[in-house]
C-alpha atoms as a PDB file:
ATOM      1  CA  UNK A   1      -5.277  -4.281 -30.490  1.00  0.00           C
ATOM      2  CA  UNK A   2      -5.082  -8.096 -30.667  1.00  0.00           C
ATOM      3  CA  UNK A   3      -4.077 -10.261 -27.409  1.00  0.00           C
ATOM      4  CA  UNK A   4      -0.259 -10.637 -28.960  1.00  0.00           C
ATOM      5  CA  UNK A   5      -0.047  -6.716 -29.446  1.00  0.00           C
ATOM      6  CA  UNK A   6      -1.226  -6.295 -26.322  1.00  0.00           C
ATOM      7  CA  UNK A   7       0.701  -8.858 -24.429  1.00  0.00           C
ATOM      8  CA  UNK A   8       3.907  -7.278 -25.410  1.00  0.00           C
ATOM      9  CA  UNK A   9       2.659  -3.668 -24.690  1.00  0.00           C
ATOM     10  CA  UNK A  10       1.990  -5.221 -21.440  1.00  0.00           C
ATOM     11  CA  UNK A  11       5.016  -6.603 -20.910  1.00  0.00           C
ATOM     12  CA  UNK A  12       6.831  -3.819 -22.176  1.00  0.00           C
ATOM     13  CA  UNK A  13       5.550  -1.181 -19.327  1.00  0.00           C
ATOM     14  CA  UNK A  14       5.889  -3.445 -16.670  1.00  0.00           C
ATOM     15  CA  UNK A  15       9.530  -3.775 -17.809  1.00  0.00           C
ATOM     16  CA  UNK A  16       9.626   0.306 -18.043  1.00  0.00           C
ATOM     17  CA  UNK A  17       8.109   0.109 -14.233  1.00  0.00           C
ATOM     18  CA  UNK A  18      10.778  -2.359 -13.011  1.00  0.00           C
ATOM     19  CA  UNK A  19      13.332  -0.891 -14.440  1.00  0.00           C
ATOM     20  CA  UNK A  20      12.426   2.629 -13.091  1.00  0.00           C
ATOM     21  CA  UNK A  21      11.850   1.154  -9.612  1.00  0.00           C
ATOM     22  CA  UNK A  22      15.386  -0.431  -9.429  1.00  0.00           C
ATOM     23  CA  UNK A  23      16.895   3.120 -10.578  1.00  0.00           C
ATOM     24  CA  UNK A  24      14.793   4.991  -8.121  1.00  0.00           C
ATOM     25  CA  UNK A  25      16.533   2.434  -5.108  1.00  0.00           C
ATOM     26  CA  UNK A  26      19.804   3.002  -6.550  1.00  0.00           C
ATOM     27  CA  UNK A  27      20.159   6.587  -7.356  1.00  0.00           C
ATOM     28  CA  UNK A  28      16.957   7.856  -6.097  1.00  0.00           C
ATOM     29  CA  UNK A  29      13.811   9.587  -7.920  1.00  0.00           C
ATOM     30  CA  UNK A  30      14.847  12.806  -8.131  1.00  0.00           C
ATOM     31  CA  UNK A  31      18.051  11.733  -9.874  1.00  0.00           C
ATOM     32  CA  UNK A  32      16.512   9.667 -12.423  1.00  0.00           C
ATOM     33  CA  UNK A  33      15.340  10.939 -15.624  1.00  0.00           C
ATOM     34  CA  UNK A  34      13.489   8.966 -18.620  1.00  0.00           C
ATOM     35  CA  UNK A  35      16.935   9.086 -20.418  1.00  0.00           C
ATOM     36  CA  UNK A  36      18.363   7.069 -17.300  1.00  0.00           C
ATOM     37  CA  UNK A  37      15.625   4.737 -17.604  1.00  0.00           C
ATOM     38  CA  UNK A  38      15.949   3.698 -21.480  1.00  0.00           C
ATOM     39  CA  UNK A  39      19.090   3.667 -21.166  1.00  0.00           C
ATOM     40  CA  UNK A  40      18.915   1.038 -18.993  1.00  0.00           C
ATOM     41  CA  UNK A  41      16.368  -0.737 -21.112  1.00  0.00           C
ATOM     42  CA  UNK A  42      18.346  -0.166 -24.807  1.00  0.00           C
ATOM     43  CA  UNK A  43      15.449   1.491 -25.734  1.00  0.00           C
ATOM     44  CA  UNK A  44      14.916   5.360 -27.086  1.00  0.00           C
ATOM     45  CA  UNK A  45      13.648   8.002 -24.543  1.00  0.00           C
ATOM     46  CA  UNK A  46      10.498   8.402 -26.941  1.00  0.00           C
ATOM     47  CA  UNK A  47       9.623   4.667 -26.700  1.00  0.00           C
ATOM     48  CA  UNK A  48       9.616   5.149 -23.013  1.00  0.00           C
ATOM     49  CA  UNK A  49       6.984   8.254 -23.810  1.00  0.00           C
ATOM     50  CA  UNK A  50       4.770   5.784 -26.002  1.00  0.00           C
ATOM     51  CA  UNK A  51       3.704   3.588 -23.015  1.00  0.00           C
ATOM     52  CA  UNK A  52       3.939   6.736 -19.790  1.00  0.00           C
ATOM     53  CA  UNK A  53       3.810  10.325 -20.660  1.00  0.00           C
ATOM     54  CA  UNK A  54       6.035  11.457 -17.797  1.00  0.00           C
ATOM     55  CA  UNK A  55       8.324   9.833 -15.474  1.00  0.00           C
ATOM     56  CA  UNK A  56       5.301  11.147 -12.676  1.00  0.00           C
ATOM     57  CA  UNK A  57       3.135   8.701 -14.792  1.00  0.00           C
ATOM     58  CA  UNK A  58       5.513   5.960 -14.413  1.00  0.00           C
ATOM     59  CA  UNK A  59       5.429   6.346 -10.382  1.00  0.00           C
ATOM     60  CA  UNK A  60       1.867   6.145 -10.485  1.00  0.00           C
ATOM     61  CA  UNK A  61       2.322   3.045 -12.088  1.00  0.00           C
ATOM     62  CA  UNK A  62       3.812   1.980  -9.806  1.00  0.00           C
ATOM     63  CA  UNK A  63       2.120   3.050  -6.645  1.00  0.00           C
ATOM     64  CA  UNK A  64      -1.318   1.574  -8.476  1.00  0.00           C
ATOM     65  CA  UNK A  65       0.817  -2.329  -8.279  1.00  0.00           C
ATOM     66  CA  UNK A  66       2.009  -1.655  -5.368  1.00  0.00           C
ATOM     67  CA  UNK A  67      -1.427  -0.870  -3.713  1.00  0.00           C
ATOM     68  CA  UNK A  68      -2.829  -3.322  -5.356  1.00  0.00           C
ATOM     69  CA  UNK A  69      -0.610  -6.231  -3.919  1.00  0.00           C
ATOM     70  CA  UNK A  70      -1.273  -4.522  -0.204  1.00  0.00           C
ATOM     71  CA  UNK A  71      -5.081  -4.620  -1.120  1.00  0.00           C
ATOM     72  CA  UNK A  72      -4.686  -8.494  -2.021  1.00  0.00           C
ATOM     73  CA  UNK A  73      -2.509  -9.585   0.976  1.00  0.00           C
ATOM     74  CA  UNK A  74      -5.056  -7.692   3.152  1.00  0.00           C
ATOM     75  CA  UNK A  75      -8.153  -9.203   1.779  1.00  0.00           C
ATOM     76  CA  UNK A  76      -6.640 -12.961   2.188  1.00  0.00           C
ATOM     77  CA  UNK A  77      -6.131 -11.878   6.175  1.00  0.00           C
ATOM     78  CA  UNK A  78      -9.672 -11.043   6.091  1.00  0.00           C
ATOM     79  CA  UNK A  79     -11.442 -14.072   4.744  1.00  0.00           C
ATOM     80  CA  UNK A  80      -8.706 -16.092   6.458  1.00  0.00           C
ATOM     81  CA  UNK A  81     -10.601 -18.490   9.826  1.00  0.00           C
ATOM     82  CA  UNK A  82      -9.770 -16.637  12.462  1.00  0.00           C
ATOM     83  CA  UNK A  83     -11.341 -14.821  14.616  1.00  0.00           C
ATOM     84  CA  UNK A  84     -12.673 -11.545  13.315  1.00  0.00           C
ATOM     85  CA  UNK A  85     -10.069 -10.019  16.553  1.00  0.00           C
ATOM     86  CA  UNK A  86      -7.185 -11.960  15.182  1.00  0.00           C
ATOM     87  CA  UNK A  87      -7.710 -10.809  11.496  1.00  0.00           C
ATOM     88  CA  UNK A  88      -7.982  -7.395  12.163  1.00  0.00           C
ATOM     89  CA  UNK A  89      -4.409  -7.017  14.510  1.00  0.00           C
ATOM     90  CA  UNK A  90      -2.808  -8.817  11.647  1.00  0.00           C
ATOM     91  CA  UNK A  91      -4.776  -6.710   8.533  1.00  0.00           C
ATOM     92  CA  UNK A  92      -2.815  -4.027   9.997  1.00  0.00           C
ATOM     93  CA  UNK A  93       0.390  -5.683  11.060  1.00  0.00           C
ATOM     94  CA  UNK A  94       0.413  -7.259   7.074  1.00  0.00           C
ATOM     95  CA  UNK A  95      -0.116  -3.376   6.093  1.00  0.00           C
ATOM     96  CA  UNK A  96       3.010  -2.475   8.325  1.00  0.00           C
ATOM     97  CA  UNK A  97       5.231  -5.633   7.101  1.00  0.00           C
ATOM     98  CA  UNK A  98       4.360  -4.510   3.512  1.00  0.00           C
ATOM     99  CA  UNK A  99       5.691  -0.964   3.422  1.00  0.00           C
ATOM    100  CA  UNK A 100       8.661  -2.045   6.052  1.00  0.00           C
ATOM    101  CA  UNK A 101       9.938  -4.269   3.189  1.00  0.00           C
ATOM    102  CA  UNK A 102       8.431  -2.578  -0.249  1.00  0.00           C
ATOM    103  CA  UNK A 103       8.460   1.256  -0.103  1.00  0.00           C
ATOM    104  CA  UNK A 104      10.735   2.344   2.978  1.00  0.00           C
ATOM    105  CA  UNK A 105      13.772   0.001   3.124  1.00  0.00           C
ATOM    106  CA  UNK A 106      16.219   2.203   1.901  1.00  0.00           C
ATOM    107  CA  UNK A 107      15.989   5.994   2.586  1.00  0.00           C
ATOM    108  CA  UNK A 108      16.739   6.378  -1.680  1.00  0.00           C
ATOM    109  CA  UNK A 109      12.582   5.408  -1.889  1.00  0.00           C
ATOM    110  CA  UNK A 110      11.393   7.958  -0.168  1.00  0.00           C
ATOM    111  CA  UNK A 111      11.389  10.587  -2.313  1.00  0.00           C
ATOM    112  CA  UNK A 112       9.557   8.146  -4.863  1.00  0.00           C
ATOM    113  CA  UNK A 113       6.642   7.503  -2.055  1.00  0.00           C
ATOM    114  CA  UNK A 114       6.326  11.068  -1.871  1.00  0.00           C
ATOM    115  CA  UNK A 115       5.866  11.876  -4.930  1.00  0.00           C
ATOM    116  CA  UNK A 116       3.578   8.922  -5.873  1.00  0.00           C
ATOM    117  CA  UNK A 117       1.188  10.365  -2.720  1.00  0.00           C
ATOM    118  CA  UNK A 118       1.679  13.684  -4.600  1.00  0.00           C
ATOM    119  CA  UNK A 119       0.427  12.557  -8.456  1.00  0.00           C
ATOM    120  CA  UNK A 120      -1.486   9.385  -7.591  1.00  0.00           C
ATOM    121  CA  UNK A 121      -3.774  10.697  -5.221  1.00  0.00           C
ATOM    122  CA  UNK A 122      -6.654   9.704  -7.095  1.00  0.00           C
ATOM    123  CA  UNK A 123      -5.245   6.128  -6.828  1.00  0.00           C
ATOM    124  CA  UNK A 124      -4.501   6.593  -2.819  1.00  0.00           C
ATOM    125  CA  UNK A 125      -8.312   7.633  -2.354  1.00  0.00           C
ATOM    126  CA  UNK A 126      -9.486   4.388  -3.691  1.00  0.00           C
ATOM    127  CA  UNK A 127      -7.095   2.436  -2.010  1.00  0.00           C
ATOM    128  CA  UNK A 128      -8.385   3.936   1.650  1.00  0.00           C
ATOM    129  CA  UNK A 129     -11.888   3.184   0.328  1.00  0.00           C
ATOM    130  CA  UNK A 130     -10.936  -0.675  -0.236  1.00  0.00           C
ATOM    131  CA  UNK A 131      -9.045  -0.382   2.967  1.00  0.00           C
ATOM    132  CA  UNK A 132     -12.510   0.440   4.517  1.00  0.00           C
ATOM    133  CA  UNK A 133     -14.483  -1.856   2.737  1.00  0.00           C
ATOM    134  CA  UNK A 134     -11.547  -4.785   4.192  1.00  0.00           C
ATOM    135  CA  UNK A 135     -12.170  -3.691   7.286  1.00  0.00           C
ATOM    136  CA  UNK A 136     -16.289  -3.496   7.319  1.00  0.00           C
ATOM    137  CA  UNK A 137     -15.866  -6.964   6.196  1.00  0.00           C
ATOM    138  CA  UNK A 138     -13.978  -7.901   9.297  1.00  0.00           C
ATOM    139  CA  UNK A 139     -16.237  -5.824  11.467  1.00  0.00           C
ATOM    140  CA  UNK A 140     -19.481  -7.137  10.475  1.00  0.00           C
ATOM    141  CA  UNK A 141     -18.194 -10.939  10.723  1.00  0.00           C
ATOM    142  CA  UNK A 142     -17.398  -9.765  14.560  1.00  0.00           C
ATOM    143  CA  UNK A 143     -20.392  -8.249  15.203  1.00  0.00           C
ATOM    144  CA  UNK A 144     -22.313 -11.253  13.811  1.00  0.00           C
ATOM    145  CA  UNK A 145     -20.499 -13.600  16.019  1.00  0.00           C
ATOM    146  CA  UNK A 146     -21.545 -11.752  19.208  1.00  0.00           C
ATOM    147  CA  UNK A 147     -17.691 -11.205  19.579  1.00  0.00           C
ATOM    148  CA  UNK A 148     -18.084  -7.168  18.907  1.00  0.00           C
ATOM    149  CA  UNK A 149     -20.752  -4.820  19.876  1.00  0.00           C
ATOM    150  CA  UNK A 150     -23.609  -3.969  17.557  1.00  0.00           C
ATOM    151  CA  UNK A 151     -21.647  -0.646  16.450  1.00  0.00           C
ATOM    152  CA  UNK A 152     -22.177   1.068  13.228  1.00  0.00           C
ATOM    153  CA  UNK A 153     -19.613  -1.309  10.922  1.00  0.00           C
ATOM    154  CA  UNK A 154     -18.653   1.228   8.343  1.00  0.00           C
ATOM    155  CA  UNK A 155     -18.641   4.547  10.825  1.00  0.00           C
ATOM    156  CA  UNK A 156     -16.474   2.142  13.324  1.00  0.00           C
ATOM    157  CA  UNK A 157     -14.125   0.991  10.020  1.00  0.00           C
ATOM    158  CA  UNK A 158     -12.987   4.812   9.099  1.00  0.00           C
ATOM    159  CA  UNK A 159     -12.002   5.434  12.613  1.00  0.00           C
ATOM    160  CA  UNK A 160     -10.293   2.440  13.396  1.00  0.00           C
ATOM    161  CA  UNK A 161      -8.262   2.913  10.096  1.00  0.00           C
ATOM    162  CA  UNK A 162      -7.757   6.869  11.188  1.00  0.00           C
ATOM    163  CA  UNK A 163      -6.709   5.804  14.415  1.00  0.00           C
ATOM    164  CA  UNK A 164      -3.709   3.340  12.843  1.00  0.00           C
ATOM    165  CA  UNK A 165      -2.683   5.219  10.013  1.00  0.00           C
ATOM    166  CA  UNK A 166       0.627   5.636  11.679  1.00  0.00           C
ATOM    167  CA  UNK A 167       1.231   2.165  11.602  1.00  0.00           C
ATOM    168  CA  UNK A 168      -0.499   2.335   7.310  1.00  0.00           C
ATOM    169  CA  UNK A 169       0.827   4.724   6.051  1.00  0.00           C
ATOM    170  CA  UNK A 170       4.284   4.854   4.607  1.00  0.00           C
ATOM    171  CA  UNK A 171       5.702   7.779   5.285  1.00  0.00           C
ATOM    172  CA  UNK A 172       3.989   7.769   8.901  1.00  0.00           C
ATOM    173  CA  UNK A 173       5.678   4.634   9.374  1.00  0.00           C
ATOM    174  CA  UNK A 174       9.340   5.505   8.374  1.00  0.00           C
ATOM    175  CA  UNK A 175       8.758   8.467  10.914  1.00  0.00           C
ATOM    176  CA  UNK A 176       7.554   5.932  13.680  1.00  0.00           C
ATOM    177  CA  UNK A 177      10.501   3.527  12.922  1.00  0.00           C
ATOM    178  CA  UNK A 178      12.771   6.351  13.824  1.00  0.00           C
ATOM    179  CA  UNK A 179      11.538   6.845  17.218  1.00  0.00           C
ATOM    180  CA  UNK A 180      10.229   3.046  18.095  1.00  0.00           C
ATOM    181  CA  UNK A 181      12.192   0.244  18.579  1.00  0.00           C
ATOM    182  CA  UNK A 182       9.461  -2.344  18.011  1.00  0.00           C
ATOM    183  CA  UNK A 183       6.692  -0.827  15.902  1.00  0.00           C
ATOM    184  CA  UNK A 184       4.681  -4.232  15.893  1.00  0.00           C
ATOM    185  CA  UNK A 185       4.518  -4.149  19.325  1.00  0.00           C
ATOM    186  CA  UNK A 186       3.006  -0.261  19.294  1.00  0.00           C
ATOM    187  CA  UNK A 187       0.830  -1.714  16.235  1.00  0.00           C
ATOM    188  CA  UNK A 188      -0.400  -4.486  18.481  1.00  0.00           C
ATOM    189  CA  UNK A 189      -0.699  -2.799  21.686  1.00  0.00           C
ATOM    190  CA  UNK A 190      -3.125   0.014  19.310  1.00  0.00           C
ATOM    191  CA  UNK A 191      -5.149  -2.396  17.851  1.00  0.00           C
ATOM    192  CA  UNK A 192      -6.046  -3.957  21.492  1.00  0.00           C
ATOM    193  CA  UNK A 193      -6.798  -0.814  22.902  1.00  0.00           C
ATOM    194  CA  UNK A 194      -9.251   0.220  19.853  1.00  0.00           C
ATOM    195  CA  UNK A 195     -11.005  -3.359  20.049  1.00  0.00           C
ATOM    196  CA  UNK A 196     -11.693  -2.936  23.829  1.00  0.00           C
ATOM    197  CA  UNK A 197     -13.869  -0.196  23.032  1.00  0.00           C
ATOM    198  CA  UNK A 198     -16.136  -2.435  20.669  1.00  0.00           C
ATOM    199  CA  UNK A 199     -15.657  -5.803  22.766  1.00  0.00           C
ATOM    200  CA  UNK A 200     -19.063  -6.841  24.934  1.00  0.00           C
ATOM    201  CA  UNK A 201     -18.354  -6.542  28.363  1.00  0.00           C
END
């Protein structure tokens, strides 16, 4: 496939993608079949099939951009110049503003995160993993500093991250939004009380 082909192939799903999100939002997933979506685009349903083999495909599209923005917005907190305390309340604060705004605004999207948990978990797993790696990275800077303890970064990382998955994941997070009315503030207050344990005395 030459660069032009490919291009335009390129361009072409992440139409099909958009498209499909913005239907999702509107009428919600469950509602929306590939007919809806090329439809929307003037295209035939079978074009649709060339570039994703099921509207599940399509979602896991999705989900893959959608983690992959979250991953890139994270890392820039973590080589940002503050301190390695500062960077990791607002790794996870970013995490929360990101599925507050993206995946959970409108209560038409959740089916759609659902189901791209459900058939992208392959996707999800690596996404944790880079997650983990993020917050070694953080860790270890701390540690070097003298501003954490000499803990175990990567044992420390996976249970920091388990302990704030309420405020990281999105589903987790709709359900906390329902019963907080200031879910930064619980994300904050979290965050302080995990980096106590790992702050010299």
């Amino acid at each position: 496939m030459n660069a032009q082909v490919k291009a335009k192939a390129d361009d072409t799903r992440e139409r099909i993608m958009e498209t499909a999100e913005a239907l999702f939002r509107r009428i919600g997933f469950a509602k929306t079949t590939v007919a809806d979506i090329a439809s929307e685009l003037r295209m035939s349903p079978a074009n649709v099939y060339r570039f994703f083999p099921s509207k599940n495909a399509i979602v896991e599209a999705i989900c893959q951009r959608c983690l992959g923005e979250v991953e890139n917005r994270a890392w820039t907190v973590a080589r940002s110049k503050a301190s390695a305390a500062q960077r990791l309340e607002q790794l996870v604060l970013t995490i929360l503003a990101f599925h507050k705004e993206n995946l959970i605004a409108e209560e038409r999207v959740q089916d759609m995160v659902l189901a791209a948990i459900e058939h992208s978990w392959g996707s999800i797993r690596a996404h944790k993993e880079s997650l983990c790696a993020i917050t070694e990275v953080v860790l270890r800077d701390g540690i070097e500093a003298g501003e954490f303890a000499p803990v175990n970064p990567r044992e420390t990382a996976e249970l920091i991250l388990r302990s704030l998955v309420i405020f990281t994941h999105p589903v987790m997070v709709a359900q906390h939004m329902q019963d907080s009315h200031d879910i930064e503030a619980d994300a904050r207050a979290t965050v302080r009380f995990l980096l106590r344990a790992i702050t010299p005395r």
